[in-house]
PDB file of N, CA and C in Angstrom:
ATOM      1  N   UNK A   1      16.142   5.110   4.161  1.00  0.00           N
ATOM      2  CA  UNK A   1      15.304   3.966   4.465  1.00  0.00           C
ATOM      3  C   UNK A   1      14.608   4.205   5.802  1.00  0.00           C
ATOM      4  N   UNK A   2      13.442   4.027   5.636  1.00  0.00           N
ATOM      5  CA  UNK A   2      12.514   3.801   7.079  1.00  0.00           C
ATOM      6  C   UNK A   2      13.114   2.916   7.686  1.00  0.00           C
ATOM      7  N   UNK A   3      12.906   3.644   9.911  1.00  0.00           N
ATOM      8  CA  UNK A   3      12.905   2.435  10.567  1.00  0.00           C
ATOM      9  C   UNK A   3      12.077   1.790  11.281  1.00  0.00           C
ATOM     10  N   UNK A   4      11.394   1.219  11.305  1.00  0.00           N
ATOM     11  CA  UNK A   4      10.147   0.851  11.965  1.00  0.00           C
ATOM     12  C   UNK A   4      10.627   0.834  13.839  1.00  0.00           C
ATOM     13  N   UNK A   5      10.019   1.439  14.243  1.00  0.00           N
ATOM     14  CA  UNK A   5      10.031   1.595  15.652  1.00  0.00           C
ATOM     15  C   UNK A   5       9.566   0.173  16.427  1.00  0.00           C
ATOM     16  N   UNK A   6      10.184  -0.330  18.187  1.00  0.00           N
ATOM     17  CA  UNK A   6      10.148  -1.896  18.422  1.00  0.00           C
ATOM     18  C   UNK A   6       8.606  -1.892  18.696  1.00  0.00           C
ATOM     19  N   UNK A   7       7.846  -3.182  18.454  1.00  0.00           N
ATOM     20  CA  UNK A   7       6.393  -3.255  18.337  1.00  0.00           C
ATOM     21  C   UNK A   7       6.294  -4.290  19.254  1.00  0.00           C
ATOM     22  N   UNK A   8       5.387  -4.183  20.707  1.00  0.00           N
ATOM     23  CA  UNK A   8       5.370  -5.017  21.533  1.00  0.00           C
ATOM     24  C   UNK A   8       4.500  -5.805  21.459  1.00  0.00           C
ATOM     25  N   UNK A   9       4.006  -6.571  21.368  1.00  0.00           N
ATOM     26  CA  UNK A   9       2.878  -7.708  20.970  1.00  0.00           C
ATOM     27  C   UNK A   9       2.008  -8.219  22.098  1.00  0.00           C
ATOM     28  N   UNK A  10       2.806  -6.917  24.142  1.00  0.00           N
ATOM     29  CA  UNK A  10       2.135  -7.663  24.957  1.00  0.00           C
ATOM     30  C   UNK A  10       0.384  -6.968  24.886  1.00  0.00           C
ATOM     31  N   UNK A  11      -0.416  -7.696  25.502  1.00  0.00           N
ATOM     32  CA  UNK A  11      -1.430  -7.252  25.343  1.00  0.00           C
ATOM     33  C   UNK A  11      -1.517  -6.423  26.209  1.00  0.00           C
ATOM     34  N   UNK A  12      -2.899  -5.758  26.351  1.00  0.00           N
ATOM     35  CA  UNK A  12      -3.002  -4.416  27.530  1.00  0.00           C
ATOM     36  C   UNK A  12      -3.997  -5.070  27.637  1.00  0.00           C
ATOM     37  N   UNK A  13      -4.670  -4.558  28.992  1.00  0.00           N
ATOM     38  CA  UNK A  13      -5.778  -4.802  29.789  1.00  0.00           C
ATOM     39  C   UNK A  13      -7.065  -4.595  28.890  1.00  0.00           C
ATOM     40  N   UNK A  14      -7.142  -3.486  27.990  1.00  0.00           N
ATOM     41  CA  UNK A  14      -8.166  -2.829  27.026  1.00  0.00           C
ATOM     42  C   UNK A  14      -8.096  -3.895  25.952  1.00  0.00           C
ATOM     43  N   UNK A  15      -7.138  -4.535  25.473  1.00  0.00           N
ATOM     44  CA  UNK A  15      -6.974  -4.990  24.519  1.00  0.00           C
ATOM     45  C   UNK A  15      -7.971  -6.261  23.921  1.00  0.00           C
ATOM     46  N   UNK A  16      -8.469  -6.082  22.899  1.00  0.00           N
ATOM     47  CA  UNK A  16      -9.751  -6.807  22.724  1.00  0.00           C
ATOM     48  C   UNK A  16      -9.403  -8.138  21.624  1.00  0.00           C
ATOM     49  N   UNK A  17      -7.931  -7.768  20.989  1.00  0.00           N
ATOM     50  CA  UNK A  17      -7.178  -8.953  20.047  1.00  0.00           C
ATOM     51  C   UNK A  17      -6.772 -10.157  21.178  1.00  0.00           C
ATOM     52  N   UNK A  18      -7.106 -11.368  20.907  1.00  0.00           N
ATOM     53  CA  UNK A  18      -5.834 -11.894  21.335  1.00  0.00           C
ATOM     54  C   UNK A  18      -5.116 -12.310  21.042  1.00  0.00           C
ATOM     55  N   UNK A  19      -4.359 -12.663  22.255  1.00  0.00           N
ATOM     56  CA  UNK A  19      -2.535 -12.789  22.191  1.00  0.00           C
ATOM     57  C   UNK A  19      -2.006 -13.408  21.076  1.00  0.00           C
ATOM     58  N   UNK A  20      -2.802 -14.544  20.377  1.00  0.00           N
ATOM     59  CA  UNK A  20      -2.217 -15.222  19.026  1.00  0.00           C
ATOM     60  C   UNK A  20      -1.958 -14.307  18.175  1.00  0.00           C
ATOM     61  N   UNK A  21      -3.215 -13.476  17.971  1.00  0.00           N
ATOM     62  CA  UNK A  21      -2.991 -12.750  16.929  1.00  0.00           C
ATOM     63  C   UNK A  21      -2.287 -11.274  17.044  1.00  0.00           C
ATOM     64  N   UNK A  22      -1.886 -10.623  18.329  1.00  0.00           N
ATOM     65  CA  UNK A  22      -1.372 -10.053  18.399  1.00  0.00           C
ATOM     66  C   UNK A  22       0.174 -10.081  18.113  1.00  0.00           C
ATOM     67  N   UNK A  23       0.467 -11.580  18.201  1.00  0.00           N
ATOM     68  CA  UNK A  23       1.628 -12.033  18.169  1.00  0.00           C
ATOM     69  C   UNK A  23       1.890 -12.177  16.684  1.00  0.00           C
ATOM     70  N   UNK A  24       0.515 -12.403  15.617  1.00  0.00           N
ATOM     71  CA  UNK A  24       0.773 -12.492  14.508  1.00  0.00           C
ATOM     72  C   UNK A  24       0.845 -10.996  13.644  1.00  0.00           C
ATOM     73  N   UNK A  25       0.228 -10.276  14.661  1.00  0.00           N
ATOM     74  CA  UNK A  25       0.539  -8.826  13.936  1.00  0.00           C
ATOM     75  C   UNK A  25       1.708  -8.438  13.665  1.00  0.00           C
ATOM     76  N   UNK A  26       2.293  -8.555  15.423  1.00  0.00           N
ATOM     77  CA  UNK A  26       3.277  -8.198  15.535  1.00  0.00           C
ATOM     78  C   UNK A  26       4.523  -8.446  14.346  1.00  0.00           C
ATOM     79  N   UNK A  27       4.491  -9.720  14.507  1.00  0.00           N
ATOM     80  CA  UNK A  27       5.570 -10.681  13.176  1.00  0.00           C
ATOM     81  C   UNK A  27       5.099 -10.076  11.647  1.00  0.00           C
ATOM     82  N   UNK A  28       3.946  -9.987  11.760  1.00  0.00           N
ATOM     83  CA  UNK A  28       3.856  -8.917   9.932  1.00  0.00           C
ATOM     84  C   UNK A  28       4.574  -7.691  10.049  1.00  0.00           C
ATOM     85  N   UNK A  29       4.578  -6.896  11.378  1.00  0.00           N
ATOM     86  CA  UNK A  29       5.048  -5.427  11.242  1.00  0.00           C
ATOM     87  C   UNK A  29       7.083  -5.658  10.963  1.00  0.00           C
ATOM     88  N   UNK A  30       6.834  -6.654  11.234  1.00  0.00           N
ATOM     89  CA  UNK A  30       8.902  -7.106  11.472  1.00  0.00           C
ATOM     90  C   UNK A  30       9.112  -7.378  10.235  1.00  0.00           C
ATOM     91  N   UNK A  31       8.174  -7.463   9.503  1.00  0.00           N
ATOM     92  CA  UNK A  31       8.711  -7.974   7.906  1.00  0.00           C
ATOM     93  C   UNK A  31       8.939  -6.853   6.745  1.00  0.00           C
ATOM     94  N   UNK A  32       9.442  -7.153   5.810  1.00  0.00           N
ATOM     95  CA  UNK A  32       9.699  -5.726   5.082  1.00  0.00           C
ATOM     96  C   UNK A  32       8.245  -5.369   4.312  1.00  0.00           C
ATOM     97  N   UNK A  33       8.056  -6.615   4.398  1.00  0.00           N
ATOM     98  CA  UNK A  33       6.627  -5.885   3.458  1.00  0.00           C
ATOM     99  C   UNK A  33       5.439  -6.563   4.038  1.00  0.00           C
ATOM    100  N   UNK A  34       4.445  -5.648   4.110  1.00  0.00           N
ATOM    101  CA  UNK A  34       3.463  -6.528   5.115  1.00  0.00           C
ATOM    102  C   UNK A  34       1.711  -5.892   4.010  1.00  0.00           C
ATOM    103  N   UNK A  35       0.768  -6.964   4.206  1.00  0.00           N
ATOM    104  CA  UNK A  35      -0.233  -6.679   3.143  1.00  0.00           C
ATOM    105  C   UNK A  35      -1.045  -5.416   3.443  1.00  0.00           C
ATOM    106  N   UNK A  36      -1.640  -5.155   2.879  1.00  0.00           N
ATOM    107  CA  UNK A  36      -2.368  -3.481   2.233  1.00  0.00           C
ATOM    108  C   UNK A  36      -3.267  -4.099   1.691  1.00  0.00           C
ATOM    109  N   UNK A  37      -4.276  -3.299   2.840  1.00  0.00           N
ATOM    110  CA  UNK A  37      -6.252  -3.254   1.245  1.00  0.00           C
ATOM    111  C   UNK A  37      -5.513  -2.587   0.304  1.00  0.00           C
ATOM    112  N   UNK A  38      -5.724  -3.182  -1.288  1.00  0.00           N
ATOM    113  CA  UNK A  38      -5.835  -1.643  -2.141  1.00  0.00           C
ATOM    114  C   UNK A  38      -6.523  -0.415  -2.340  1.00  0.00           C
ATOM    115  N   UNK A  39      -7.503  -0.457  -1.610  1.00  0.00           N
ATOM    116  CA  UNK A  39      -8.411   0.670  -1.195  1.00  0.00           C
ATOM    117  C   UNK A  39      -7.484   1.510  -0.519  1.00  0.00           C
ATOM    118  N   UNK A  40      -7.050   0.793   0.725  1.00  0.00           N
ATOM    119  CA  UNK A  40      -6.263   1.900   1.788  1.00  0.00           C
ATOM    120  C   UNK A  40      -5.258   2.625   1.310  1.00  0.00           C
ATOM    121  N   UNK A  41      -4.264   1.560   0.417  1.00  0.00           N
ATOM    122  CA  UNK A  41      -3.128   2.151  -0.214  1.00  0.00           C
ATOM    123  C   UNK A  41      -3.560   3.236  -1.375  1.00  0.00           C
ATOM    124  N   UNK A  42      -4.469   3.071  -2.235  1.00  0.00           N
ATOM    125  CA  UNK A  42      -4.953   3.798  -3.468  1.00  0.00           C
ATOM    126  C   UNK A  42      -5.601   5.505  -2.527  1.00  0.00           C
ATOM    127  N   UNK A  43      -6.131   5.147  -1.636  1.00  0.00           N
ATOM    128  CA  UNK A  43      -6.278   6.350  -0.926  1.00  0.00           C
ATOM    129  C   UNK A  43      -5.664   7.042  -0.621  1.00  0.00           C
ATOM    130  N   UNK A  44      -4.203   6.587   0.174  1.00  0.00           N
ATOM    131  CA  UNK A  44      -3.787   7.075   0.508  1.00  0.00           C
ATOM    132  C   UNK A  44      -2.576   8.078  -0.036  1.00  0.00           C
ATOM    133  N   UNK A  45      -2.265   7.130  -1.367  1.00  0.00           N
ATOM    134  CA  UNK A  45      -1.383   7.838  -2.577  1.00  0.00           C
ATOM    135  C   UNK A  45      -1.851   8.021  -3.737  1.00  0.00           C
ATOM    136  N   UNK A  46      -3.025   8.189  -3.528  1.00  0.00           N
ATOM    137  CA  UNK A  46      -4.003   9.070  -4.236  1.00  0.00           C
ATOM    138  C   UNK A  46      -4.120  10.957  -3.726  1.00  0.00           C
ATOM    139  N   UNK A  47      -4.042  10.689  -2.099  1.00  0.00           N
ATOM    140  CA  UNK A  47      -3.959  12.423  -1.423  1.00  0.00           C
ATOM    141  C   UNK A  47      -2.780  12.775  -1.573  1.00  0.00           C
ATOM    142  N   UNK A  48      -1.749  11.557  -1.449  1.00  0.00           N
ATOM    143  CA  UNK A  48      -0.177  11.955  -1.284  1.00  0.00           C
ATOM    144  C   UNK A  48      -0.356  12.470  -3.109  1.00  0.00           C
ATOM    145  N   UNK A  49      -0.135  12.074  -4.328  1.00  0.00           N
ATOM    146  CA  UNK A  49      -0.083  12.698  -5.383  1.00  0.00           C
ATOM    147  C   UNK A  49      -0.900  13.919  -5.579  1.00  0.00           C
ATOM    148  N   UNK A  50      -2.073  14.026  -4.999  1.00  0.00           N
ATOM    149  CA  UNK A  50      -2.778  15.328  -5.566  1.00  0.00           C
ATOM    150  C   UNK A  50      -2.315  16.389  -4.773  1.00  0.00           C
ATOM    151  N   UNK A  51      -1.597  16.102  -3.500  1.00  0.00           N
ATOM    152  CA  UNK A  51      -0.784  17.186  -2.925  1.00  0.00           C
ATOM    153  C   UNK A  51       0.046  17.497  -2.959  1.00  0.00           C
ATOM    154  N   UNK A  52       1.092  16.793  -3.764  1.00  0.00           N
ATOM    155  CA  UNK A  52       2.725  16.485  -4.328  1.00  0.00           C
ATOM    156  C   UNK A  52       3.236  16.203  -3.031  1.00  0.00           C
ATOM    157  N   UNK A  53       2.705  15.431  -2.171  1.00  0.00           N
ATOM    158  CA  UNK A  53       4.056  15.036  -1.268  1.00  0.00           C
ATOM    159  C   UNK A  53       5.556  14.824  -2.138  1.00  0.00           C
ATOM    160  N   UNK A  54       5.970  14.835  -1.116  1.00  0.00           N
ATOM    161  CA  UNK A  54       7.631  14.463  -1.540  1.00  0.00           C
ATOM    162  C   UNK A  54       7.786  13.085  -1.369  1.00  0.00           C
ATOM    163  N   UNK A  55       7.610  12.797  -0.100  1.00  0.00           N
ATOM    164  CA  UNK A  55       7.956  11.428  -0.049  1.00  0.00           C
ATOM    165  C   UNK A  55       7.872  10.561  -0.667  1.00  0.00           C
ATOM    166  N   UNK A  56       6.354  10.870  -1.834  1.00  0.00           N
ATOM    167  CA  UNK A  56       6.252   9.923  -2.877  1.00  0.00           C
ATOM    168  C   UNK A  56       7.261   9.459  -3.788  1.00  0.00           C
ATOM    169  N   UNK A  57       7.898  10.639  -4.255  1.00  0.00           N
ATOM    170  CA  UNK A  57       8.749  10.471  -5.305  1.00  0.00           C
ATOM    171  C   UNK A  57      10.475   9.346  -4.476  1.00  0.00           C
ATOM    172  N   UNK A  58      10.421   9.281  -3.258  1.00  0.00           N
ATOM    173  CA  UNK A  58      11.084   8.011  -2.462  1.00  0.00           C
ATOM    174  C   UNK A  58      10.698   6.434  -3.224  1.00  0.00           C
ATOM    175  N   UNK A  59       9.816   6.824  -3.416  1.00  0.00           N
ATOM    176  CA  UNK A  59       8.867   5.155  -3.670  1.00  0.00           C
ATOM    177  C   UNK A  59       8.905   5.400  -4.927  1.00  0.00           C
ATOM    178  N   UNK A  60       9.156   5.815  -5.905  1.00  0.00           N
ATOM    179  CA  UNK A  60       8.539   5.926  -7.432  1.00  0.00           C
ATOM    180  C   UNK A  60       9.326   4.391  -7.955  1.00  0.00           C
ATOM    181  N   UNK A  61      10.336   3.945  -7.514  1.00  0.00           N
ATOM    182  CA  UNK A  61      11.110   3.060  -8.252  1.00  0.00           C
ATOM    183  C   UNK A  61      10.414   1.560  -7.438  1.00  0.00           C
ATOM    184  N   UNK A  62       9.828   1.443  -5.816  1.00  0.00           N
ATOM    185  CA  UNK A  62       9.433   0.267  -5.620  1.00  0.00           C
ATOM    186  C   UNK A  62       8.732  -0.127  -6.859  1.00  0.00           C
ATOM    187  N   UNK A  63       8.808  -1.714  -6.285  1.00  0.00           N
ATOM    188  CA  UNK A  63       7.756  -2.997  -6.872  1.00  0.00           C
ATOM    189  C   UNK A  63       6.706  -3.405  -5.717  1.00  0.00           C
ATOM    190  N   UNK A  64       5.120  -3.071  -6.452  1.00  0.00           N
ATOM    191  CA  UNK A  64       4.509  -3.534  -5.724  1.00  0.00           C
ATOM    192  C   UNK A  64       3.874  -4.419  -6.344  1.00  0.00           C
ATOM    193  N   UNK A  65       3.160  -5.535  -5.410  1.00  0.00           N
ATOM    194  CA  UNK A  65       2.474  -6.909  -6.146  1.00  0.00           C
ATOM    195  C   UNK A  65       1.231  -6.564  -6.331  1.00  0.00           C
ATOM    196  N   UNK A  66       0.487  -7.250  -7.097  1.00  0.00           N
ATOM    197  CA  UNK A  66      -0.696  -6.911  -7.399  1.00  0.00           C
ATOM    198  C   UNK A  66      -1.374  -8.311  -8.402  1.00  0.00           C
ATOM    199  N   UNK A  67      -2.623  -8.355  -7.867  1.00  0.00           N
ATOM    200  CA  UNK A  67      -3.247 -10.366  -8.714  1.00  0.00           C
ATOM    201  C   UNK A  67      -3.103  -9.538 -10.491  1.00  0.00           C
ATOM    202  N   UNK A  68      -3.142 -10.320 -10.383  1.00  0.00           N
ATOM    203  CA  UNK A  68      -3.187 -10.729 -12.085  1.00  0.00           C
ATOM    204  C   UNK A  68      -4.507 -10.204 -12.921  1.00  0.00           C
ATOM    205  N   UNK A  69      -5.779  -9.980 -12.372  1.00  0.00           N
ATOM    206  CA  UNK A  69      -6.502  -9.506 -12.769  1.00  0.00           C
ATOM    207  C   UNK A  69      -6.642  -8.122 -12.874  1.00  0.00           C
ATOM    208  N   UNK A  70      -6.095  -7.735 -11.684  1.00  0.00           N
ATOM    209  CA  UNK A  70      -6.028  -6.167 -12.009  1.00  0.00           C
ATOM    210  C   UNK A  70      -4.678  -5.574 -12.371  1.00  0.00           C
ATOM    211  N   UNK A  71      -3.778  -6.507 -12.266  1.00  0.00           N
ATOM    212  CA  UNK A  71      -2.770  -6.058 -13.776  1.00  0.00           C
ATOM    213  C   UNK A  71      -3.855  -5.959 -15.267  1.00  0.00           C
ATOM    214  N   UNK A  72      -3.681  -7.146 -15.471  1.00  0.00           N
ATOM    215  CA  UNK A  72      -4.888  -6.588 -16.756  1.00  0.00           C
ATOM    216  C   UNK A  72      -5.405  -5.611 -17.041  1.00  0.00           C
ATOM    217  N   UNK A  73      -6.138  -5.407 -16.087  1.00  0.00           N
ATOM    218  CA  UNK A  73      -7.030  -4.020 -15.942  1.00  0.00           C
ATOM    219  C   UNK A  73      -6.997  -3.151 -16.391  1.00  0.00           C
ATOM    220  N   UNK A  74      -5.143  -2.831 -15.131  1.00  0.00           N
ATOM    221  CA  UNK A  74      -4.425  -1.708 -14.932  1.00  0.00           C
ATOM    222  C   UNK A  74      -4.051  -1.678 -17.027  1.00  0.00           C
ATOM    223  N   UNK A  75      -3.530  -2.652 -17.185  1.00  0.00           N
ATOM    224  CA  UNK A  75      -3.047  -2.408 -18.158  1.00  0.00           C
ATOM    225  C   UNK A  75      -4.182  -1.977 -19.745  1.00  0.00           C
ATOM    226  N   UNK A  76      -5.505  -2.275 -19.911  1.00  0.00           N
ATOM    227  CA  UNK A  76      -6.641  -2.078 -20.694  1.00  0.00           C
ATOM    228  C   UNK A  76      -6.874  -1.081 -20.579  1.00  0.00           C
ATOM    229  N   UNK A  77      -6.642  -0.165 -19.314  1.00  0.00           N
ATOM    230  CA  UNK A  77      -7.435   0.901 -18.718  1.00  0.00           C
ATOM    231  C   UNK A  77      -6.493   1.931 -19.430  1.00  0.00           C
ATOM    232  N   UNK A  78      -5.032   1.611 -18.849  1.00  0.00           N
ATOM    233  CA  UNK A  78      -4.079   2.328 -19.694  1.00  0.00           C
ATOM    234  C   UNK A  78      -3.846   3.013 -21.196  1.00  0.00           C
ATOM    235  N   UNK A  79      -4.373   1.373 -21.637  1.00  0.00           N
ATOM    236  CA  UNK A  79      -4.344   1.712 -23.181  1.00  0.00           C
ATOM    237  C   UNK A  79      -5.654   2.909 -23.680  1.00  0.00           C
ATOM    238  N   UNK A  80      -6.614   2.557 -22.878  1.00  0.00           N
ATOM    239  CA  UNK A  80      -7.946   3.209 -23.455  1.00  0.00           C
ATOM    240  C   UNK A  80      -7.368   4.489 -22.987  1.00  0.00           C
ATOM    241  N   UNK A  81      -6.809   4.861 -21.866  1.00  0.00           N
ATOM    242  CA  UNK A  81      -7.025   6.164 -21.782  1.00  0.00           C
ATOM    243  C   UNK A  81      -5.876   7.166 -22.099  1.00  0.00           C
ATOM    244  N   UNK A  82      -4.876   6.509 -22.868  1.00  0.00           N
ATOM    245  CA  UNK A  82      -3.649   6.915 -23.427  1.00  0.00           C
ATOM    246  C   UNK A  82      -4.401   7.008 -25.300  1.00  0.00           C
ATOM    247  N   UNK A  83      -5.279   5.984 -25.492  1.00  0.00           N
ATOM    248  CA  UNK A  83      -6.064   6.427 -26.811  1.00  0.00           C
ATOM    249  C   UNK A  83      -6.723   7.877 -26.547  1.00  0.00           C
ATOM    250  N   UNK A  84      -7.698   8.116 -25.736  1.00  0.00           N
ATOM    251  CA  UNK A  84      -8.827   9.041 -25.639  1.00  0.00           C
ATOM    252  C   UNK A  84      -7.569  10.172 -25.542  1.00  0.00           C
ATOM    253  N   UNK A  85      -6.935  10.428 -24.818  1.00  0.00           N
ATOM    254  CA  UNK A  85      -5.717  11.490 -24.885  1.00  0.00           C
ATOM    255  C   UNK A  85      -5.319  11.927 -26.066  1.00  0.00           C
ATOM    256  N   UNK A  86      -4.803  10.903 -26.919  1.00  0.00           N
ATOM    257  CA  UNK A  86      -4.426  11.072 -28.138  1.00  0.00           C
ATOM    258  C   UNK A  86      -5.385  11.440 -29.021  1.00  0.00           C
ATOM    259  N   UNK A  87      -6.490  10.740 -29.173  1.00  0.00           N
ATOM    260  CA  UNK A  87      -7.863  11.509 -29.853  1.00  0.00           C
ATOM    261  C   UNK A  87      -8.133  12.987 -29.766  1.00  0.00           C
ATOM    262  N   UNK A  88      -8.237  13.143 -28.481  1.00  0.00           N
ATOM    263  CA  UNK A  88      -8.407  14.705 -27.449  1.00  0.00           C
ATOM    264  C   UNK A  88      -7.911  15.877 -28.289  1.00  0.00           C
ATOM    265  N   UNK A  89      -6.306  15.320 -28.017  1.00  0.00           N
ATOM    266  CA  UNK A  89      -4.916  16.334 -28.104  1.00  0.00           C
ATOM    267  C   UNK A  89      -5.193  16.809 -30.049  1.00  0.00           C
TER     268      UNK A  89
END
């Protein structure tokens, strides 16, 4: 299990957030699960699979959330392209 290293929320002189919301960052990073663009995440274990990280296969068993619409999706997209495979093969 990851440990997340302590995250200080004071501001710095440079610092262009403020303190509310630094304070609200902070409190997302303390939580076990904190939100993700799906862009960022799809990117990013998108390079991690085409390079076989390892670490991926750590995560293969999480649950991640996702709206309801692109469950759907996920799931239409599936079917079509588990057909075209089978056509293919």
């Amino acid at each position: 299990m990851l440990r997340r290293e302590a995250f200080s929320a004071e501001p710095t002189a440079a610092s262009t957030i403020p303190f509310s919301q630094a304070q609200a960052s902070a409190a997302r990073m303390r939580e076990d699960r904190v939100p993700v663009a799906a862009g960022d995440a799809l990117a990013i274990l998108l390079h991690a699979a085409r390079t076989n990280r390892a670490w991926l296969d750590d995560f293969a068993d999480e649950t991640i959330m996702v709206s309801r619409d692109l469950y759907e999706l996920m799931l239409a997209y599936r079917q079509i392209a588990f057909e075209s495979n089978r056509q293919a093969a």
